[in-house]
N, C-alpha and C. Protein backbone atom coordinates (compact mmCIF):
# COMPACT_ATOMS: atom_id res chain seq x y z
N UNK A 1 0.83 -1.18 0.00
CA UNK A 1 0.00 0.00 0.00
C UNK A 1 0.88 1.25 0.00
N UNK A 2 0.86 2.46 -0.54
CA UNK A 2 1.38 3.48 -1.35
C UNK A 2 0.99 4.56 0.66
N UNK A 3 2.01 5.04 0.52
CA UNK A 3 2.24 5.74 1.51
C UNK A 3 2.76 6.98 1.46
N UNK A 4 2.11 8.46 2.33
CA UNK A 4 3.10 9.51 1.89
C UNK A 4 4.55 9.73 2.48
N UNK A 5 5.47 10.39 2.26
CA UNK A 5 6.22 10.75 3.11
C UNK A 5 5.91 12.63 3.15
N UNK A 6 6.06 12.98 4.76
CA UNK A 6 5.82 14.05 4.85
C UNK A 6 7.17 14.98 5.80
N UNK A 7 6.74 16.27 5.17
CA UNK A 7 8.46 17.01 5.68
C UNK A 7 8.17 16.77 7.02
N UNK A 8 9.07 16.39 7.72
CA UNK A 8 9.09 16.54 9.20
C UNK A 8 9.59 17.70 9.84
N UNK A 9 9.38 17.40 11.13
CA UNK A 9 9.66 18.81 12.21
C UNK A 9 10.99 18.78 12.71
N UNK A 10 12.34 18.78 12.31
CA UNK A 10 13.42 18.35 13.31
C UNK A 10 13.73 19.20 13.72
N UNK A 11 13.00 20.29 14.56
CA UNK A 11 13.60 21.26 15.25
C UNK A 11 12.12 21.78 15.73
N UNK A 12 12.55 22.47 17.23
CA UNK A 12 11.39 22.63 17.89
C UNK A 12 10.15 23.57 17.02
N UNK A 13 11.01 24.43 16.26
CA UNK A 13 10.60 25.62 16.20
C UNK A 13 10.67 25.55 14.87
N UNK A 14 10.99 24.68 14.07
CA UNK A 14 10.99 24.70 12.53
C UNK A 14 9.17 24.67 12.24
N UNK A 15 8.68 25.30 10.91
CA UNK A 15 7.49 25.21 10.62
C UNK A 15 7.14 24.73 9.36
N UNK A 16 8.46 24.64 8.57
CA UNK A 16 9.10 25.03 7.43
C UNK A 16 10.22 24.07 6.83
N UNK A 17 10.30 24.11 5.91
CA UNK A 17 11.51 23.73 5.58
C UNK A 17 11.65 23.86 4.19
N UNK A 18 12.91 23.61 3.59
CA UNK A 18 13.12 23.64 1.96
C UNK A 18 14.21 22.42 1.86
N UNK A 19 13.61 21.60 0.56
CA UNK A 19 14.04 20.48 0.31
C UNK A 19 15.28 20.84 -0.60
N UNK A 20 16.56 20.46 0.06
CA UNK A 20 17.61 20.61 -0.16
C UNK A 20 18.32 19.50 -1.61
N UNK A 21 18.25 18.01 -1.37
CA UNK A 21 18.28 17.27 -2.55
C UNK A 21 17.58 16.27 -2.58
N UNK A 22 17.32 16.01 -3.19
CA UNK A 22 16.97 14.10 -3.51
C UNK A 22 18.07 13.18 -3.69
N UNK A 23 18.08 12.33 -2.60
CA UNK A 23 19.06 11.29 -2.66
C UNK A 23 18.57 9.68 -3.63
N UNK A 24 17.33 10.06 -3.77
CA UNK A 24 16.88 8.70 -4.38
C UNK A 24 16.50 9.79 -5.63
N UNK A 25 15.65 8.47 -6.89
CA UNK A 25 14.88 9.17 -7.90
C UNK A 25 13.98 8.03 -7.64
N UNK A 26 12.93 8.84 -8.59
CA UNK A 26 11.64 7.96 -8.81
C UNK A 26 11.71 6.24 -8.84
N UNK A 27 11.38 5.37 -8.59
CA UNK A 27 11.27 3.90 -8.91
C UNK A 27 12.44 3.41 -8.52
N UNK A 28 13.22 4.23 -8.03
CA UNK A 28 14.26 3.42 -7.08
C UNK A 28 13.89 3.11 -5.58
N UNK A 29 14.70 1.82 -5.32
CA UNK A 29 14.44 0.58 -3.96
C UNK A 29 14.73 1.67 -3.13
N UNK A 30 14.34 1.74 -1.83
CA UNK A 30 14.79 2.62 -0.75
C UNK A 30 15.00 1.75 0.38
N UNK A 31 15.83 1.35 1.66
CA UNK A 31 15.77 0.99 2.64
C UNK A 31 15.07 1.39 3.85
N UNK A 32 14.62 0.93 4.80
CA UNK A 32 14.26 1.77 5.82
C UNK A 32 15.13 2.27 6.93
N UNK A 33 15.82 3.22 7.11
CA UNK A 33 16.96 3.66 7.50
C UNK A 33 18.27 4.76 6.81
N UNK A 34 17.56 4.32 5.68
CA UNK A 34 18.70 5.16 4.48
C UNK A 34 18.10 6.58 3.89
N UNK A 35 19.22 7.20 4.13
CA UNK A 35 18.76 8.35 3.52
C UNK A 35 18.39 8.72 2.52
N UNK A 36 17.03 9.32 2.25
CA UNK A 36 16.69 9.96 0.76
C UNK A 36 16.39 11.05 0.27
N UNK A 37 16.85 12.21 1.44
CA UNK A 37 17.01 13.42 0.63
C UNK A 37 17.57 14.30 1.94
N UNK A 38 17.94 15.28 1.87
CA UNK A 38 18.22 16.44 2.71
C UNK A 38 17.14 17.62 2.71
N UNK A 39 16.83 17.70 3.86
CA UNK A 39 16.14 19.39 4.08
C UNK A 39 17.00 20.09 5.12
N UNK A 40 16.48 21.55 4.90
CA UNK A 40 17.58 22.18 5.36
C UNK A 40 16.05 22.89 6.34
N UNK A 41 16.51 22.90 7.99
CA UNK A 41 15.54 23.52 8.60
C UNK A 41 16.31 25.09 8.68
N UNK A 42 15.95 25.71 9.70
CA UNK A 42 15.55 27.23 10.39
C UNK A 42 17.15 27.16 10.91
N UNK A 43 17.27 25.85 11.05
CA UNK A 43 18.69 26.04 11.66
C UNK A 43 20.09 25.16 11.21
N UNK A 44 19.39 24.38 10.20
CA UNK A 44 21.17 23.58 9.95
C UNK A 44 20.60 22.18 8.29
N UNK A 45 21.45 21.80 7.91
CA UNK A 45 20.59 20.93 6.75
C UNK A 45 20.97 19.64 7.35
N UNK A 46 19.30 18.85 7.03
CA UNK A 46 19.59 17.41 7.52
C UNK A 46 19.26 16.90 7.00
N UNK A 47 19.62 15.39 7.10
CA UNK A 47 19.22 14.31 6.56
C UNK A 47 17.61 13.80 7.03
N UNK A 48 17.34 13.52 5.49
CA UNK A 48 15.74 12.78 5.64
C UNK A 48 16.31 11.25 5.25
N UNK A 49 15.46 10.71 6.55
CA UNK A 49 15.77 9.02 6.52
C UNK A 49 14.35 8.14 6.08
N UNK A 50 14.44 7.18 5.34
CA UNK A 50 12.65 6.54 4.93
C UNK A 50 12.61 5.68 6.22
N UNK A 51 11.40 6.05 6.40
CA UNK A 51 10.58 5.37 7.23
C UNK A 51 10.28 3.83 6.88
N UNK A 52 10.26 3.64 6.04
CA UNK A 52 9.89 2.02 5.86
C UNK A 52 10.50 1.94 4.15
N UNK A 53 10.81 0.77 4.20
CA UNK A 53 11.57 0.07 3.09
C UNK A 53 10.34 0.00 1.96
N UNK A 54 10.83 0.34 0.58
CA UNK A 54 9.84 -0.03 -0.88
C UNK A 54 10.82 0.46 -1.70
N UNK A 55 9.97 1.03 -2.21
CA UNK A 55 10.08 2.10 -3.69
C UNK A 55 9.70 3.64 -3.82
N UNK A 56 10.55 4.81 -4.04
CA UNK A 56 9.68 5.91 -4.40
C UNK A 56 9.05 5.59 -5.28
N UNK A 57 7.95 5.94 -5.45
CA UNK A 57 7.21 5.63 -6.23
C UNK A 57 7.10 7.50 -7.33
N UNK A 58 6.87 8.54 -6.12
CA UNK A 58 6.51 9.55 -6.87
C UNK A 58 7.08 10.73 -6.13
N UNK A 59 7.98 11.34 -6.73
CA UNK A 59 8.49 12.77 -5.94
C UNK A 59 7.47 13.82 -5.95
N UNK A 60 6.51 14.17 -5.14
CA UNK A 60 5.86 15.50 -5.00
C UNK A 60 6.53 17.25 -5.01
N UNK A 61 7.71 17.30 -4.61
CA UNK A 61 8.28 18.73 -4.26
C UNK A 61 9.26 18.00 -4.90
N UNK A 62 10.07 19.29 -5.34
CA UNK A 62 11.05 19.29 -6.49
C UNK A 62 12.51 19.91 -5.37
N UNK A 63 13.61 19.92 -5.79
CA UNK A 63 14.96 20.37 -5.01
C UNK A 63 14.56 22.02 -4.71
N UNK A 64 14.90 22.63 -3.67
CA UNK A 64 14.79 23.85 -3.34
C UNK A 64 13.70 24.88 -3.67
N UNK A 65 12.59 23.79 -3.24
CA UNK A 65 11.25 23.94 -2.70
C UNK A 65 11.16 23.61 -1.12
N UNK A 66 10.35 24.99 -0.89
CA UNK A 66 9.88 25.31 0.60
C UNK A 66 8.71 25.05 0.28
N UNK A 67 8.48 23.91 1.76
CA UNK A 67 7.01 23.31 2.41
C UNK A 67 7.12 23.11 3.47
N UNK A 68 5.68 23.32 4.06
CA UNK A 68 5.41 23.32 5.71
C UNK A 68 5.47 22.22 6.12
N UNK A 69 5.48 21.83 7.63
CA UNK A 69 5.78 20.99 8.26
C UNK A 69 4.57 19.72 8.28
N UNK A 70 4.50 18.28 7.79
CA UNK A 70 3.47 17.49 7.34
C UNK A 70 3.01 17.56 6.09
N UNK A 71 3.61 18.55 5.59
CA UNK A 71 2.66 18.37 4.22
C UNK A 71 3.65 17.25 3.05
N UNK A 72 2.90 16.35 2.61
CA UNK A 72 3.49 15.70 1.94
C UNK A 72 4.50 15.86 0.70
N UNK A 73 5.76 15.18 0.64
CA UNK A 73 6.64 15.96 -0.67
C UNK A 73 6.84 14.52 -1.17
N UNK A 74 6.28 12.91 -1.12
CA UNK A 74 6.76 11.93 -1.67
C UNK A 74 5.70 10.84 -1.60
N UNK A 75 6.03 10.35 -2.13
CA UNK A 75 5.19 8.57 -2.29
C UNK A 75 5.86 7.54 -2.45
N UNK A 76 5.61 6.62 -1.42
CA UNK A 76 6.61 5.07 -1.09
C UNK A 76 5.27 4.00 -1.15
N UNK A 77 5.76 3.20 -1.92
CA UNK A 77 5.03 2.22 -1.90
C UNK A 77 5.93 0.83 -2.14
N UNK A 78 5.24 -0.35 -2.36
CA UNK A 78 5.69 -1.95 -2.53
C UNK A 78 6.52 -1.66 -3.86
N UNK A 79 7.23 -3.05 -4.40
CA UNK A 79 7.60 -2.78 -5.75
C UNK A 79 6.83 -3.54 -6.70
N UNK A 80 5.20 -4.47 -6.25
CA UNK A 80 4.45 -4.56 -7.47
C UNK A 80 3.08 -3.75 -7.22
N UNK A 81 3.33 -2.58 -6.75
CA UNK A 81 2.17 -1.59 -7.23
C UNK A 81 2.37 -0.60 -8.41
């Protein structure tokens, strides 16, 4: 089942963030643990780690695009969906 990924909060006070790179591309395997992109908060750039092992399936936000905190920038799903 197809899942979002959403920008997270890593900082108390972040509301915000701007997506720094994509470490994966589309239809590539992802681990759960491995990094797949960088955002840069209010205060320093970090690593975004996947939450659960698949496939991107679909990049929503593009490199050095600013989005709020939860709102979705990706799609992970199985690799026969």
């Amino acid at each position: 089942m197809a899942k979002q990924i959403t920008m997270p909060q890593l900082s108390p006070s972040m509301s915000e963030g701007r997506l720094v790179a994509w470490k994966k591309k589309e239809g590539e395997k992802i681990e759960e643990g491995e990094v797949i992109a960088e955002v840069e908060t209010d205060k320093a750039v970090m690593d975004l780690e996947a939450f659960e092992s698949g496939v991107l399936r679909k990049i929503l936000i593009q490199e050095g695009e600013r989005v709020a905190v939860n709102a979705p920038i990706a799609i992970v799903g199985s690799a026969d969906e």
